[in-house]
Each structure stands twice: as C-alpha cells, then as structure tokens.
PDB file of N, CA and C in Angstrom:
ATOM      1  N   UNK A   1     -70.559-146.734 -16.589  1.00  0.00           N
ATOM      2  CA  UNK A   1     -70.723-148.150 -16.395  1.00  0.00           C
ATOM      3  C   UNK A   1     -70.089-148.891 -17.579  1.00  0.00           C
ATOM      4  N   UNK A   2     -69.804-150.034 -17.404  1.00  0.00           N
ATOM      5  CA  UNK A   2     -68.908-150.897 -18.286  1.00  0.00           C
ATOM      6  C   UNK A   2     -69.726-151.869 -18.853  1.00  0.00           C
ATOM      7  N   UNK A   3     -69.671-152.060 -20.205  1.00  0.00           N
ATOM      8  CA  UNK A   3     -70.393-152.758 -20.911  1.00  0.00           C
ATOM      9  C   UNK A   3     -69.857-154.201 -21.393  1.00  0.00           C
ATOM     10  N   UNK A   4     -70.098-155.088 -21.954  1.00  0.00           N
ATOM     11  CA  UNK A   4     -69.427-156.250 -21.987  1.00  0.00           C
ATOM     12  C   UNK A   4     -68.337-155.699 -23.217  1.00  0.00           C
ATOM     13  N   UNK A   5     -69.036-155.183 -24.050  1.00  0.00           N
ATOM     14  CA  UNK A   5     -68.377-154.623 -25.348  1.00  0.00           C
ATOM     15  C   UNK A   5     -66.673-153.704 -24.863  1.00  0.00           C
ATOM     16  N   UNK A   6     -67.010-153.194 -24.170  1.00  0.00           N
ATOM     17  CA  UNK A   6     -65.593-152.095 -23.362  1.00  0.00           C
ATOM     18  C   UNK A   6     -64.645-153.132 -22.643  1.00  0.00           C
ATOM     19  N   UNK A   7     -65.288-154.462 -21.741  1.00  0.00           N
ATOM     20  CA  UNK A   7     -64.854-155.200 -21.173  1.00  0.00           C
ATOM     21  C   UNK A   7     -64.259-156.260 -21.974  1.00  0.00           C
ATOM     22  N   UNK A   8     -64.234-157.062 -23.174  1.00  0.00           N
ATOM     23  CA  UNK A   8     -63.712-157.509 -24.224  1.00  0.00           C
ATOM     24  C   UNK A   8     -62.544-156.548 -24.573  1.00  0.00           C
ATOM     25  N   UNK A   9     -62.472-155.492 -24.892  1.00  0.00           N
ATOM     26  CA  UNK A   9     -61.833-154.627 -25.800  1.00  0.00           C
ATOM     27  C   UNK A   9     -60.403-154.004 -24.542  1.00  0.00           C
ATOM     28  N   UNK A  10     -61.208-154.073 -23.362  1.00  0.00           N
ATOM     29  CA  UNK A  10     -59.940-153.887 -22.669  1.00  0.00           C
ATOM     30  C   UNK A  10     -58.719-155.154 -22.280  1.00  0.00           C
ATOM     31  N   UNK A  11     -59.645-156.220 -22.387  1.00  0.00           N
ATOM     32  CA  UNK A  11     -59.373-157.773 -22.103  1.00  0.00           C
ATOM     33  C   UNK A  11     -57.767-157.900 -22.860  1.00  0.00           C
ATOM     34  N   UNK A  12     -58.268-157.703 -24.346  1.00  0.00           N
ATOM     35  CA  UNK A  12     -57.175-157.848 -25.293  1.00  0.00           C
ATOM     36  C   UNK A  12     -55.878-156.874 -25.264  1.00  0.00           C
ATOM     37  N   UNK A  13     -55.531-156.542 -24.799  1.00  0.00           N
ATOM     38  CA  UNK A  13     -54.247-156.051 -24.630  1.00  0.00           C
ATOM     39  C   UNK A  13     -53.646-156.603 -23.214  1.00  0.00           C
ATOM     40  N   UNK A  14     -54.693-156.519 -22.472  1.00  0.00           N
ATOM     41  CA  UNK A  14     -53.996-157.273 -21.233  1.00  0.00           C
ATOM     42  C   UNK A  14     -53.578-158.790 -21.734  1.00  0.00           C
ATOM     43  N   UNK A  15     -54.751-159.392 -21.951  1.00  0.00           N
ATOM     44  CA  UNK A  15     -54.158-160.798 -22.526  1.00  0.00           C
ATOM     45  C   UNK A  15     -52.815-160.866 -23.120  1.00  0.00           C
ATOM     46  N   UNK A  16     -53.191-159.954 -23.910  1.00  0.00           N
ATOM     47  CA  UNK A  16     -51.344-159.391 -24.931  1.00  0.00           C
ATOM     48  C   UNK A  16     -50.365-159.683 -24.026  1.00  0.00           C
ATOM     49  N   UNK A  17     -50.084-158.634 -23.262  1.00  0.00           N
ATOM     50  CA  UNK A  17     -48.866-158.114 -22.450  1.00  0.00           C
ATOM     51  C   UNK A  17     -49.048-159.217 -21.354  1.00  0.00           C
ATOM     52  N   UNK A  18     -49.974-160.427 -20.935  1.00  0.00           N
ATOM     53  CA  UNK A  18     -49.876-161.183 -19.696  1.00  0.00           C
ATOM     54  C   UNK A  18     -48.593-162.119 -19.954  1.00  0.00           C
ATOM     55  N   UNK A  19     -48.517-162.412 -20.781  1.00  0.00           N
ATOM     56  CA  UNK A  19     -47.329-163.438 -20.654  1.00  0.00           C
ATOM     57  C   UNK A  19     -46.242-163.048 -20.654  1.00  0.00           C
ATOM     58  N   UNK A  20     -45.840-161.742 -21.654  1.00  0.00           N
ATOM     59  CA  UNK A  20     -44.842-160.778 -21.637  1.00  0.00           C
ATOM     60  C   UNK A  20     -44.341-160.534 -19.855  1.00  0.00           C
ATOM     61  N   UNK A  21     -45.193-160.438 -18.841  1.00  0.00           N
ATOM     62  CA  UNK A  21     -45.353-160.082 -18.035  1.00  0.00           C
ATOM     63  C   UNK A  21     -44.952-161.803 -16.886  1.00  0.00           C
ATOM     64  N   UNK A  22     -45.167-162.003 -17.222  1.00  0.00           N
ATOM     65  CA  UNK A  22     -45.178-163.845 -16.197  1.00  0.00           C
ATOM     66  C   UNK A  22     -43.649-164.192 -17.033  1.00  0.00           C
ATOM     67  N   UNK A  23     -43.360-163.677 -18.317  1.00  0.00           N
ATOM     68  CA  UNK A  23     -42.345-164.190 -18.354  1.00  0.00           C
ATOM     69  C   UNK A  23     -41.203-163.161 -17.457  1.00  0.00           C
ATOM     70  N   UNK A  24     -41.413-162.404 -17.394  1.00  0.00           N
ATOM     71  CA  UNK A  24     -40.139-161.025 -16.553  1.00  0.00           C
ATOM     72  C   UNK A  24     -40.289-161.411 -15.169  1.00  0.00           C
ATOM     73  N   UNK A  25     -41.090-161.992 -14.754  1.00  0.00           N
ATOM     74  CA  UNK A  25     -41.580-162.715 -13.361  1.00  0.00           C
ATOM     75  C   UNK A  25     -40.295-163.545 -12.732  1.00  0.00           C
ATOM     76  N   UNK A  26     -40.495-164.727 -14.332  1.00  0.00           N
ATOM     77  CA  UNK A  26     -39.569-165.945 -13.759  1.00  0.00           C
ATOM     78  C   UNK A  26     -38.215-165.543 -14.355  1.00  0.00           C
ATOM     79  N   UNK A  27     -37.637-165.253 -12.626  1.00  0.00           N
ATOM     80  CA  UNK A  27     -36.234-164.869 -12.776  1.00  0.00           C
ATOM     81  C   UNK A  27     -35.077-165.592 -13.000  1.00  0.00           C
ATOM     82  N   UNK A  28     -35.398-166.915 -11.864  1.00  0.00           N
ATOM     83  CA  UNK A  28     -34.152-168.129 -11.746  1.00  0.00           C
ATOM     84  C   UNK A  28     -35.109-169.519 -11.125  1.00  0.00           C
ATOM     85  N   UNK A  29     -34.354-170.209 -11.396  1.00  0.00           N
ATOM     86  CA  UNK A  29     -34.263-171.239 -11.315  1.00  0.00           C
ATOM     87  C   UNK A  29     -34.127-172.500 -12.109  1.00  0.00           C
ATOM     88  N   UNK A  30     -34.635-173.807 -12.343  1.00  0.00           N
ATOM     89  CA  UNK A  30     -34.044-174.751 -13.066  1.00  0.00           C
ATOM     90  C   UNK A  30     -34.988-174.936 -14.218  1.00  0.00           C
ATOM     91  N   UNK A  31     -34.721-174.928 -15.168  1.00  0.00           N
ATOM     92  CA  UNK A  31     -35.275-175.118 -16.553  1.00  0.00           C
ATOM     93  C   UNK A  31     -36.073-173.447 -17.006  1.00  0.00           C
ATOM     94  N   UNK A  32     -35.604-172.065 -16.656  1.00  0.00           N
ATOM     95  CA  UNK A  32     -36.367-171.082 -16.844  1.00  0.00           C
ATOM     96  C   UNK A  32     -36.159-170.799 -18.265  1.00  0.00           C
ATOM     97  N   UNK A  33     -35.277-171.085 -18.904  1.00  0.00           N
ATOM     98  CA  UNK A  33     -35.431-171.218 -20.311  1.00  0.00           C
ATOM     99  C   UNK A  33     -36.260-172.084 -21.254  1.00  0.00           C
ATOM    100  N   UNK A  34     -36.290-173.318 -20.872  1.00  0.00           N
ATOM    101  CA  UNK A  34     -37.376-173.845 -20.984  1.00  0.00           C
ATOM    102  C   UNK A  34     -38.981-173.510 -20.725  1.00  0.00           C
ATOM    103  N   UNK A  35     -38.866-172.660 -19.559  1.00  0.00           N
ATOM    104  CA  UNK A  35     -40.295-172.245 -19.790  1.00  0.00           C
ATOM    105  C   UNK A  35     -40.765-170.539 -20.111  1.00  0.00           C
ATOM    106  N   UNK A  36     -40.069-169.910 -19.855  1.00  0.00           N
ATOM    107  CA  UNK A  36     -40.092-168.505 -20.487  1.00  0.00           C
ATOM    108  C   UNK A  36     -40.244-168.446 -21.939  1.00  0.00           C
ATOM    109  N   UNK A  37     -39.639-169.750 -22.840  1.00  0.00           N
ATOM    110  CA  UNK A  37     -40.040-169.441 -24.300  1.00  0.00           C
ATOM    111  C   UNK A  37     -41.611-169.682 -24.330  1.00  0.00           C
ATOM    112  N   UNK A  38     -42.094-170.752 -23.823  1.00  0.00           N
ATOM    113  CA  UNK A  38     -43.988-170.559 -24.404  1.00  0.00           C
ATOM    114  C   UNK A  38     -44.645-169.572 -23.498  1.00  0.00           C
ATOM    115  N   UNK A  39     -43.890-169.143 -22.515  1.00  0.00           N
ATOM    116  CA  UNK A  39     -44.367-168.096 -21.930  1.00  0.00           C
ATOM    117  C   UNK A  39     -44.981-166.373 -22.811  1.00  0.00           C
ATOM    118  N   UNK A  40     -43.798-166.299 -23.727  1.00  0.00           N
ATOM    119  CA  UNK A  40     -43.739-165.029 -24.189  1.00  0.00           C
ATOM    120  C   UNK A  40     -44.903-165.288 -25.312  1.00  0.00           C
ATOM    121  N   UNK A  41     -45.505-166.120 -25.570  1.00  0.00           N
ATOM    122  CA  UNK A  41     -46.474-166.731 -27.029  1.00  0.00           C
ATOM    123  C   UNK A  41     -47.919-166.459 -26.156  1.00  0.00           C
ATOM    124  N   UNK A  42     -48.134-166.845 -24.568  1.00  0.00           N
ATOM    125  CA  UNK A  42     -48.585-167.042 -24.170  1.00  0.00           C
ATOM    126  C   UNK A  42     -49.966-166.477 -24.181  1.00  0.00           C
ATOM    127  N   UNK A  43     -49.571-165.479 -23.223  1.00  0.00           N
ATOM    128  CA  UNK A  43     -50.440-164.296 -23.930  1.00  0.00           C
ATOM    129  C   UNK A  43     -51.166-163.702 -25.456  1.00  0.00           C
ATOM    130  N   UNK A  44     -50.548-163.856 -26.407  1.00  0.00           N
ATOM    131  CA  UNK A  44     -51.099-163.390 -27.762  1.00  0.00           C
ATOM    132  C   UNK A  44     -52.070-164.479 -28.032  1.00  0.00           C
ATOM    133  N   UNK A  45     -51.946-165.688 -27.766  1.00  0.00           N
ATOM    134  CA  UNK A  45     -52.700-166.531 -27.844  1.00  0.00           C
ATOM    135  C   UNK A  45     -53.979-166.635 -26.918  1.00  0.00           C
ATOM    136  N   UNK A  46     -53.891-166.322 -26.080  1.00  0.00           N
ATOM    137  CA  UNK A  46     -54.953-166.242 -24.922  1.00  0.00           C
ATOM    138  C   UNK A  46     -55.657-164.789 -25.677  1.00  0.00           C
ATOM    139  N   UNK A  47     -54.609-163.941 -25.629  1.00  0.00           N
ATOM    140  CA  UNK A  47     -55.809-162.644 -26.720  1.00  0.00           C
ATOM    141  C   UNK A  47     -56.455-163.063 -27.957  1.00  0.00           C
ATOM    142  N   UNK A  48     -55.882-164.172 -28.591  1.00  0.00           N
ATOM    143  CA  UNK A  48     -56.621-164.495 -29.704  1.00  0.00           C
ATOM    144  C   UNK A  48     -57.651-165.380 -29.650  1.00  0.00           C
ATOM    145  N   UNK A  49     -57.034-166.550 -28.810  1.00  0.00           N
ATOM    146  CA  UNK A  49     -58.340-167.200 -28.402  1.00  0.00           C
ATOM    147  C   UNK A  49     -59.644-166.730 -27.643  1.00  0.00           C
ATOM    148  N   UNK A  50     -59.695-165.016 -26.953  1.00  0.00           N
ATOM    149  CA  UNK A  50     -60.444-164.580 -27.148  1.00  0.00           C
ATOM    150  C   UNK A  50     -61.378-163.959 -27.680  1.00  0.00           C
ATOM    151  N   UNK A  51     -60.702-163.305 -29.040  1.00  0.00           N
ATOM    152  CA  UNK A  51     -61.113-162.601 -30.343  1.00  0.00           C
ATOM    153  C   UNK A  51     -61.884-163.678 -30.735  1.00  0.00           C
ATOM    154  N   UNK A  52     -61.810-164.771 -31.257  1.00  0.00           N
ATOM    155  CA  UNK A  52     -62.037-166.179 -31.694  1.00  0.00           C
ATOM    156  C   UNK A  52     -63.802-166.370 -31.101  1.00  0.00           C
ATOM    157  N   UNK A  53     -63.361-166.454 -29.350  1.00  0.00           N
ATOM    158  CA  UNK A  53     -64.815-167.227 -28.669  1.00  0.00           C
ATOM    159  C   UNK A  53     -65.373-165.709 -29.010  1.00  0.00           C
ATOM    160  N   UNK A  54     -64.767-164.637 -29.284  1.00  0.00           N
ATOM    161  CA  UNK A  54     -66.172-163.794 -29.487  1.00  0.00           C
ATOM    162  C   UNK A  54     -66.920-163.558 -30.643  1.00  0.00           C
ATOM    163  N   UNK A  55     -65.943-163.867 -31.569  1.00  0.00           N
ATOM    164  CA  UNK A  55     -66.553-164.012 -32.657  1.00  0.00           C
ATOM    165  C   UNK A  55     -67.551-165.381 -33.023  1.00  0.00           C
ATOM    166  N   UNK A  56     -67.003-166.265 -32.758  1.00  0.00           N
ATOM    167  CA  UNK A  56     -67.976-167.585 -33.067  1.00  0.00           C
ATOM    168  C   UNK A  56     -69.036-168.004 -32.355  1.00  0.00           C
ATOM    169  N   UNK A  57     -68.720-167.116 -31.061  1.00  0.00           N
ATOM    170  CA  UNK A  57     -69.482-167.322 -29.715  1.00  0.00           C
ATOM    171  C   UNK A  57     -70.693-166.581 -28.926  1.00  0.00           C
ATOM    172  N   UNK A  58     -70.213-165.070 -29.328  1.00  0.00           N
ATOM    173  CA  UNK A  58     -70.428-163.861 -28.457  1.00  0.00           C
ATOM    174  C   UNK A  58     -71.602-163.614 -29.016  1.00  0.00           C
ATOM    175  N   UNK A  59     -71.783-162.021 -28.277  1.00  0.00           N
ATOM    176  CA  UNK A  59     -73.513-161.883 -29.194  1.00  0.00           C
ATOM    177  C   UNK A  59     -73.644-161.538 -30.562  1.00  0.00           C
ATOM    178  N   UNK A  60     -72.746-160.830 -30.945  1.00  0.00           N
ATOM    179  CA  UNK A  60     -72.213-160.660 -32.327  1.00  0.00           C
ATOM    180  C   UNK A  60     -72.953-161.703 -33.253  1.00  0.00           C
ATOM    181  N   UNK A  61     -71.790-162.832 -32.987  1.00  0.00           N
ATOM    182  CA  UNK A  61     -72.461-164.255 -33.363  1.00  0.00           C
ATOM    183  C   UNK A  61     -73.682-164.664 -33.187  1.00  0.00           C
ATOM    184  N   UNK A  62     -74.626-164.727 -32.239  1.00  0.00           N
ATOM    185  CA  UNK A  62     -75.893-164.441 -31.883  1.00  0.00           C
ATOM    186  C   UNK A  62     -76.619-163.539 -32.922  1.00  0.00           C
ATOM    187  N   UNK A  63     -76.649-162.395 -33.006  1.00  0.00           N
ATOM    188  CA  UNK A  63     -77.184-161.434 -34.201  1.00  0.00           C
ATOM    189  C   UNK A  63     -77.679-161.772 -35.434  1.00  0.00           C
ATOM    190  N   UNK A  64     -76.258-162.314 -35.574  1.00  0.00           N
ATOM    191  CA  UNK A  64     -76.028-162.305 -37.053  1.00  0.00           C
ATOM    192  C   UNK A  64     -76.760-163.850 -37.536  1.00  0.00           C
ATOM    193  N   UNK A  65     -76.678-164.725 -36.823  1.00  0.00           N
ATOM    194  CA  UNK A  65     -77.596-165.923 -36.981  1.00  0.00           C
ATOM    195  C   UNK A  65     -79.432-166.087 -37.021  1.00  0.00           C
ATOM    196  N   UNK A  66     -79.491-164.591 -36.106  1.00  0.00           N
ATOM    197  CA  UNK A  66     -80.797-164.281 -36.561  1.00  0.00           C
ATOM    198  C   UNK A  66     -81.564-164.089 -37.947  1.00  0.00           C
ATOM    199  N   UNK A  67     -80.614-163.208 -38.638  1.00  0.00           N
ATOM    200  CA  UNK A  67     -81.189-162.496 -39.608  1.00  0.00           C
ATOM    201  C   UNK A  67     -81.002-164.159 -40.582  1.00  0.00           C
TER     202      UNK A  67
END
C-alpha cells in the first residue's frame, strides 16, 4: 500500500520530467518557440513548488510545530 510519504517522493520526478515532456509534445505551429521555452522550466518548478508546500505545509511541518 502507498503511503502519502512514497506518493510525494514519486510525485517529484514526474513533476521534473512533465514539462520536459509537454514540451516534445508541441511540435508545430505558430509561436512554438515562444512557448516551449517556459515549458522546459515548467516542470522543475511545479517539483519545487511541491518540495516547498511540503515542507511549510505537510505533516512534517505539523510535527515539528508541536514540539
């Protein structure tokens, strides 16, 4: 069974490689240079902005506010 902890940890690499991935997508059309560059950022950021809500957010964060 999958724990939230395994489910975070797999999250982040996908997040990684998602934009990598949406950018190989968009093949042609008008302005694809224009949007394939924030495309390729896309992802690392979405992985980080998850690292982020789990840290400030998650139960982790929770815990540690106890003590």
């Amino acid at each position: 069974m999958l724990d939230r902890p395994d489910l975070i940890l797999a999250a982040i690499p996908l997040l990684s490689v998602s934009g990598l991935a949406l950018q190989s997508v968009v093949v042609a059309g008008i302005g694809t240079g224009l949007l394939t560059g924030p495309l390729s950022v896309a992802g690392y950021l979405a992985a980080f902005a998850l690292i982020l809500r789990e840290l400030l957010a998650g139960p982790l964060a929770d815990r540690s506010g106890e003590s």
